[in-house]
Protein backbone atom coordinates (compact mmCIF):
# COMPACT_ATOMS: atom_id res chain seq x y z
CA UNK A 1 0.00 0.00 0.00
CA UNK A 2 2.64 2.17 0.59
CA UNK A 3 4.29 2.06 -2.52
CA UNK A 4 0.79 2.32 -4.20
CA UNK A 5 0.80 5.60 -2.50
CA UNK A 6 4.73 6.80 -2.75
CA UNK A 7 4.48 5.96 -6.92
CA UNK A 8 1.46 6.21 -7.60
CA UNK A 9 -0.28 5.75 -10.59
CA UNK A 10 1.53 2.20 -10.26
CA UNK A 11 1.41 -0.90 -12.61
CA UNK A 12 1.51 -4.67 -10.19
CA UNK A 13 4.87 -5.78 -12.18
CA UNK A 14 6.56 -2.54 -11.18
CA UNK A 15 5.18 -3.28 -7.53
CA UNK A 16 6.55 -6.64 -8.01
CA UNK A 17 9.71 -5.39 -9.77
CA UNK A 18 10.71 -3.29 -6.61
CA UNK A 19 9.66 -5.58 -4.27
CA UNK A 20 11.37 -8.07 -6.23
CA UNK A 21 9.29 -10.48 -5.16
CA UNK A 22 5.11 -11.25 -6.92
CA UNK A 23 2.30 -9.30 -5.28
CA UNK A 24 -0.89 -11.74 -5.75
CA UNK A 25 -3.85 -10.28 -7.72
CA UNK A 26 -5.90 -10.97 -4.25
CA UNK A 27 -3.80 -8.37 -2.42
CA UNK A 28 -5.03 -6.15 -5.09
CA UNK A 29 -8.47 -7.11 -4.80
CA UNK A 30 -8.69 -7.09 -1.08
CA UNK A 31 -7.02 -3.14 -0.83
CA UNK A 32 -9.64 -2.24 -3.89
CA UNK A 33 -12.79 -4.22 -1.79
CA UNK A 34 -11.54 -2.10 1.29
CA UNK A 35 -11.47 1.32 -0.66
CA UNK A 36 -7.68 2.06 -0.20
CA UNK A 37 -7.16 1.60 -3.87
CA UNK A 38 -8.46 2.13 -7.33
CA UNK A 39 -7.85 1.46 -11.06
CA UNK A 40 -6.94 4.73 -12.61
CA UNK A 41 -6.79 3.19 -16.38
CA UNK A 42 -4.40 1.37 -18.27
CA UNK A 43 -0.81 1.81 -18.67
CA UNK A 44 -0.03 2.37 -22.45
CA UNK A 45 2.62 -0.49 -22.82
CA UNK A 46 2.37 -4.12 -23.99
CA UNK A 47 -0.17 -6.36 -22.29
CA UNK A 48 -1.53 -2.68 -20.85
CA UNK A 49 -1.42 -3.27 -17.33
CA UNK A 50 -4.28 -1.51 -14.62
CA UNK A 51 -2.84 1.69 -13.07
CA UNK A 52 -3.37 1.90 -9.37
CA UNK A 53 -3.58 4.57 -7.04
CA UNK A 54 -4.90 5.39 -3.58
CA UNK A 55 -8.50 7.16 -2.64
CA UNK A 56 -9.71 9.18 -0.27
CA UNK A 57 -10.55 6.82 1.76
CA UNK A 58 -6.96 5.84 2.21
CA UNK A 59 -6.50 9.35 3.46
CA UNK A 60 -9.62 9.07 5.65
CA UNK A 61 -8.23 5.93 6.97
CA UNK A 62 -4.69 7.22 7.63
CA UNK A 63 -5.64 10.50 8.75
CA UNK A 64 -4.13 12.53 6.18
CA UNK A 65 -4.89 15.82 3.90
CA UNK A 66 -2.82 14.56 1.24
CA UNK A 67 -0.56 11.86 0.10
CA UNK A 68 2.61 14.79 0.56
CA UNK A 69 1.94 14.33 4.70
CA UNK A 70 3.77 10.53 3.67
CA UNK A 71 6.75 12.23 2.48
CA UNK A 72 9.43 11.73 5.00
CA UNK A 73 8.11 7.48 4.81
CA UNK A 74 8.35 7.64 1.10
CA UNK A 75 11.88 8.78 0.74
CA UNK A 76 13.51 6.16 -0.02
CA UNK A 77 10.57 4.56 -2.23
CA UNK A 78 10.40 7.01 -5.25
CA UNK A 79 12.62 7.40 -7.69
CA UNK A 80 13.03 5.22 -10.69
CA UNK A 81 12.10 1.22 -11.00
């Protein structure tokens, strides 16, 4: 989830390519049943993968204004795949 929200909008291979290890399409499912996540469209590449980002209620959840607050927690998470 955090990565969701420190790259987001995110494909699941480049989750999986930074975690270097595979994120199962359930993990996906359960954040998106929950209302931390949602499909933002399609990457434009080969196989066009789903885009995910976080909502508001992610925020709500967390107790944030914005995904900036996460900042200092995300430093070392953005940057190139």
């Amino acid at each position: 989830l955090l990565l969701i929200a420190a790259r987001q909008p995110v494909t699941r291979p480049e989750i999986e390519s930074f975690r270097d290890a595979s994120l199962p399409q359930k993990t996906l499912t359960l954040l998106q049943e929950k209302g931390l996540i949602r499909s933002v469209g399609r990457k434009p590449v080969p196989g066009q993968p789903q885009l995910w980002a976080t909502t508001e209620t992610f925020l709500v959840t967390y107790g944030l204004r914005s995904v900036a607050e996460l900042d200092p927690l995300l430093e070392g998470l953005k940057g190139p795949l």
